[in-house]
N, C-alpha and C. Protein backbone atom coordinates (compact mmCIF):
# COMPACT_ATOMS: atom_id res chain seq x y z
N UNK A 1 0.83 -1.18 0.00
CA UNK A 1 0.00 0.00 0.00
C UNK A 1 0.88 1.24 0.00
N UNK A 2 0.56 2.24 -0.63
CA UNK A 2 1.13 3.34 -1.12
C UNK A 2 0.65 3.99 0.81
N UNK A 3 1.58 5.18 1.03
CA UNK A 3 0.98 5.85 2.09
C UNK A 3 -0.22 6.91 1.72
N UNK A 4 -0.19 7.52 0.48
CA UNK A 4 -1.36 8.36 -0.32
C UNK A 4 -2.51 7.42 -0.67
N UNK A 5 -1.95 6.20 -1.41
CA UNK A 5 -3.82 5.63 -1.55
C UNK A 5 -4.39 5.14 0.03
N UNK A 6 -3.49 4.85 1.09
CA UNK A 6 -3.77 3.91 2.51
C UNK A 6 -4.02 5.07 3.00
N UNK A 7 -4.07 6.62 2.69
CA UNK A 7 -4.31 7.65 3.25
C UNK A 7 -6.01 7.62 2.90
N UNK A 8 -6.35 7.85 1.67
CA UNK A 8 -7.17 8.48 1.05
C UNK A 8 -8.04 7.14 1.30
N UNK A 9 -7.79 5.89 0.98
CA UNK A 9 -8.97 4.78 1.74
C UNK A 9 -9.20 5.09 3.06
N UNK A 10 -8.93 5.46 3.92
CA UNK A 10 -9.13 5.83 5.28
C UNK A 10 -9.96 7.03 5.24
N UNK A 11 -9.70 8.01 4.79
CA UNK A 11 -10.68 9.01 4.63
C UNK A 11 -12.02 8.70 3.97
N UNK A 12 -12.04 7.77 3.51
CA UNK A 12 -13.29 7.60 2.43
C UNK A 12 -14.50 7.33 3.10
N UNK A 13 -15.34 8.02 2.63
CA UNK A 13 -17.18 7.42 3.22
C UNK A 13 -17.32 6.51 2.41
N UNK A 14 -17.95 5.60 3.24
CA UNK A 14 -18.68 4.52 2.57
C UNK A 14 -19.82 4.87 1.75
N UNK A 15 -19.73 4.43 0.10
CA UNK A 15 -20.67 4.81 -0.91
C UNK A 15 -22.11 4.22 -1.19
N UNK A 16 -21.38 2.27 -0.35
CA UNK A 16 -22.51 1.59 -0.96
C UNK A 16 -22.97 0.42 0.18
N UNK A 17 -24.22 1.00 0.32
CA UNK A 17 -23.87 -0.62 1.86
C UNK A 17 -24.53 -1.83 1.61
N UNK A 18 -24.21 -2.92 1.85
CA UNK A 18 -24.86 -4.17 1.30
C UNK A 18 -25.53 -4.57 2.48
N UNK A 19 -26.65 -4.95 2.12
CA UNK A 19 -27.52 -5.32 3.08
C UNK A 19 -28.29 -6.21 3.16
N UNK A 20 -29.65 -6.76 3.36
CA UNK A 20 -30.25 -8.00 3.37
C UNK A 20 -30.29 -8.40 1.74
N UNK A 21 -30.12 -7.90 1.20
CA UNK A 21 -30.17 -8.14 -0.36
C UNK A 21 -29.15 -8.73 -1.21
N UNK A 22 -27.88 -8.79 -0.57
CA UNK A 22 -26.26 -8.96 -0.42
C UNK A 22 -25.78 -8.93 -1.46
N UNK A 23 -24.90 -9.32 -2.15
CA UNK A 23 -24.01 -8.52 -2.79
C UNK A 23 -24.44 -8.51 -4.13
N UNK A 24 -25.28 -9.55 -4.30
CA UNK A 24 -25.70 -9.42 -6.10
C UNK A 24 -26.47 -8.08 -6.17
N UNK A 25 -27.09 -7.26 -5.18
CA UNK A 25 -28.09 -5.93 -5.31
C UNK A 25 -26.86 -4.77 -5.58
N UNK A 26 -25.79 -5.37 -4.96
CA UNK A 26 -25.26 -3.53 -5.54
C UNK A 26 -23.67 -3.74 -6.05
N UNK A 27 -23.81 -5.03 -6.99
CA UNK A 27 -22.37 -5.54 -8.04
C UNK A 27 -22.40 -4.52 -9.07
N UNK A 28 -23.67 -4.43 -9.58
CA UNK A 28 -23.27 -3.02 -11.07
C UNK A 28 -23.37 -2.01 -10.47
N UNK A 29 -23.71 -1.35 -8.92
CA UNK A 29 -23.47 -0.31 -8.14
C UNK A 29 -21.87 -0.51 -8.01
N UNK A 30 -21.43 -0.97 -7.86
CA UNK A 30 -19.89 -0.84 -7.53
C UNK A 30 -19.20 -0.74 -9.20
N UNK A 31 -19.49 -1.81 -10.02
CA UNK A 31 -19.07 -1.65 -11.12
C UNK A 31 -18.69 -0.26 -11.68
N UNK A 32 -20.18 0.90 -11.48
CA UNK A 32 -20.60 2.14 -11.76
C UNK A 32 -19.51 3.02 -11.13
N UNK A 33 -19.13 2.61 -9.49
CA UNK A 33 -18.42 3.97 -9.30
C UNK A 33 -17.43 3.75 -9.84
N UNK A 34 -16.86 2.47 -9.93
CA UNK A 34 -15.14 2.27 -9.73
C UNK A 34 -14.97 2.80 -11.33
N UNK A 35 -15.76 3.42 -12.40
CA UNK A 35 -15.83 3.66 -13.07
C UNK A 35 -15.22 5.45 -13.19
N UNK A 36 -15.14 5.80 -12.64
CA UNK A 36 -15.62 7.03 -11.98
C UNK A 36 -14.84 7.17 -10.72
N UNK A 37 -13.91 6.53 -10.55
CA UNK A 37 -13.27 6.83 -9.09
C UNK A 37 -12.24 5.70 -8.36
N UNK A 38 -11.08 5.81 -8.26
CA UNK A 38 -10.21 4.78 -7.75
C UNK A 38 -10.70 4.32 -6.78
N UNK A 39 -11.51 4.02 -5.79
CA UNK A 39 -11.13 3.65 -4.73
C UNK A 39 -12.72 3.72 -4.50
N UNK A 40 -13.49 2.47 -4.17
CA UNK A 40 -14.64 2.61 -3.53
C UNK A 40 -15.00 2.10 -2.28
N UNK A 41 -15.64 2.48 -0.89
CA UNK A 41 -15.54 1.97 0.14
C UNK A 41 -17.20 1.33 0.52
N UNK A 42 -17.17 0.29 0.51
CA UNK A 42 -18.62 0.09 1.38
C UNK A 42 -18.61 -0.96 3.13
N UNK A 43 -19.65 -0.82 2.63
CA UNK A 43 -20.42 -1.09 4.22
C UNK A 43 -21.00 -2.48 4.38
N UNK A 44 -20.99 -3.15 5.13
CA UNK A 44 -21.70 -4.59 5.14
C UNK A 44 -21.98 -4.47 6.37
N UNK A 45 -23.70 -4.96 5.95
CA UNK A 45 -24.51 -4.17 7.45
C UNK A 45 -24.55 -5.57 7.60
N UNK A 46 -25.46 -5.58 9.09
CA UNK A 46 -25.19 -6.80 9.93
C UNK A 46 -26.24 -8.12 8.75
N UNK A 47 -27.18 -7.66 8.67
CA UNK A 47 -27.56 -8.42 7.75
C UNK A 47 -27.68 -8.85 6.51
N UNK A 48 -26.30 -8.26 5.90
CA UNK A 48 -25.75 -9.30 4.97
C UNK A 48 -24.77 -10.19 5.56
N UNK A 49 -24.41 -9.95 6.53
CA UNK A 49 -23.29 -10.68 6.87
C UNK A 49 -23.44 -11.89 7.57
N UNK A 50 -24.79 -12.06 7.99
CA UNK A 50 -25.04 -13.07 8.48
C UNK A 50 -24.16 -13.85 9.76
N UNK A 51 -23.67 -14.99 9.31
CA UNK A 51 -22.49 -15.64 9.76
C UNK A 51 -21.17 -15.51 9.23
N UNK A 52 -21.14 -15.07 8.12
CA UNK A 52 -20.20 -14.93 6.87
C UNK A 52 -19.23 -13.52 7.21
N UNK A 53 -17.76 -13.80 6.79
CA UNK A 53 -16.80 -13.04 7.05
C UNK A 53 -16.59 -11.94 6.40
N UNK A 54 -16.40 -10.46 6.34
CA UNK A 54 -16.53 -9.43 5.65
C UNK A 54 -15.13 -9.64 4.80
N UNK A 55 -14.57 -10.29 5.16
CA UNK A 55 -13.55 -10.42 3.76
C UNK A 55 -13.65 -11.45 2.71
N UNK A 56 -14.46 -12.80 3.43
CA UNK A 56 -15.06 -13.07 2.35
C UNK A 56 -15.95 -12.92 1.25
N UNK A 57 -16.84 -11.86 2.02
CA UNK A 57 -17.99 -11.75 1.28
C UNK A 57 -17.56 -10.52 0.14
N UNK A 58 -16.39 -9.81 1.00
CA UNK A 58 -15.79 -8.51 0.27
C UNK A 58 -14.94 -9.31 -1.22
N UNK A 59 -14.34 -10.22 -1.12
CA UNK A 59 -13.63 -11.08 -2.16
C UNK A 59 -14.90 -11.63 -3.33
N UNK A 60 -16.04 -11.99 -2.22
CA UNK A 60 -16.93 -12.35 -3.28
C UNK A 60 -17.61 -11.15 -4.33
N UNK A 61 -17.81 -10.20 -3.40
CA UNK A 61 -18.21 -9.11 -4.50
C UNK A 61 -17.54 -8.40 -5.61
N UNK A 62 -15.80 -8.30 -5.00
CA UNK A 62 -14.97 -7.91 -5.99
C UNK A 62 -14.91 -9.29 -7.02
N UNK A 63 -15.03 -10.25 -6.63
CA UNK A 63 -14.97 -11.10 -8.41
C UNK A 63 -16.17 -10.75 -9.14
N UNK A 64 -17.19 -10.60 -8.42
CA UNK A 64 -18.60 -10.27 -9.47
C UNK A 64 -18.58 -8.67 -9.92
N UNK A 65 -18.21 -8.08 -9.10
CA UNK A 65 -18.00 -6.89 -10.27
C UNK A 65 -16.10 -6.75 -11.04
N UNK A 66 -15.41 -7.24 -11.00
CA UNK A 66 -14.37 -7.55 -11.68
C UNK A 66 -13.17 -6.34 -11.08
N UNK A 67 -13.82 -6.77 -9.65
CA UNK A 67 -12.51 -5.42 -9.05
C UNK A 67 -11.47 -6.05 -8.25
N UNK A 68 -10.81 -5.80 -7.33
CA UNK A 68 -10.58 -6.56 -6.29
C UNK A 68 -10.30 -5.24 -5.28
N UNK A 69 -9.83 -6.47 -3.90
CA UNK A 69 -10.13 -5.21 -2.58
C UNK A 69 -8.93 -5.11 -2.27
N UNK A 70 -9.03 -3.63 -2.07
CA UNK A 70 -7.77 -3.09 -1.97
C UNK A 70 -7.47 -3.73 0.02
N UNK A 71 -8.81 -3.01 0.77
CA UNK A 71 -8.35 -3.36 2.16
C UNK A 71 -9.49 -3.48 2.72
N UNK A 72 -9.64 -5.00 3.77
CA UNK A 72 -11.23 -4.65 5.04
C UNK A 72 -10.82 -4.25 6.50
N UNK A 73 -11.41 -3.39 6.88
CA UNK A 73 -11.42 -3.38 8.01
C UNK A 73 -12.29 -3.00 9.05
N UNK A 74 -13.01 -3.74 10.14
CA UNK A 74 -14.11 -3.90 10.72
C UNK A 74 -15.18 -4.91 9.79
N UNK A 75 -16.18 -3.96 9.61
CA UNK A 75 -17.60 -3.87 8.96
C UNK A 75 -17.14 -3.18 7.54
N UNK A 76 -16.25 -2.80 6.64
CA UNK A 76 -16.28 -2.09 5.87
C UNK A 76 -14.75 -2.52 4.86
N UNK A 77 -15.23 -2.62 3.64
CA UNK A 77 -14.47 -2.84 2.86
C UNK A 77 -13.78 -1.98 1.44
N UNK A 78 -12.70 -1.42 0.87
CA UNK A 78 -12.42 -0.82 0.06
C UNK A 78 -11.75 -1.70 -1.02
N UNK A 79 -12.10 -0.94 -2.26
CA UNK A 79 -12.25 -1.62 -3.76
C UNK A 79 -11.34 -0.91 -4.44
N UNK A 80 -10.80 -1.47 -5.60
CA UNK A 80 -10.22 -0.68 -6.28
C UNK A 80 -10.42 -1.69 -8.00
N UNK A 81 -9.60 -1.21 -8.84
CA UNK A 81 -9.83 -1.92 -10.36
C UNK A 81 -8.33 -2.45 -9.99
């Protein structure tokens, strides 16, 4: 990690939060920003997460929209192309 992009992921609001609907509801939502912006951060509310690990589920969403993750931490995950 660069200290400028590990800067600027830290600053970032979360854009997109996945929720009971999980990750297939907001894959062309992510597709869309990362279009439009290095670095996207979301949110995985308690009920997508179920039992399921926010870095897995964060790995699962970056293969369906064709990104991968830059970094998780907590509840919240950042994307990049």
């Amino acid at each position: 990690m660069t200290d400028d992009l590990a800067r600027r992921a830290h600053e970032l609001d979360a854009t997109l939060r996945v929720g009971k609907g999980g990750i297939e509801s907001v894959t062309d939502e992510l597709d869309r920003q990362l279009k439009t912006s290095e670095l996207v951060k979301a949110k995985f509310l308690r009920s997508a997460r179920g039992g399921d690990d926010v870095a897995d589920l964060a790995e699962e969403l970056a293969e369906a929209a064709n990104a991968t993750v830059y970094e998780t931490r907590g509840n919240t995950a950042v994307f990049r192309r």
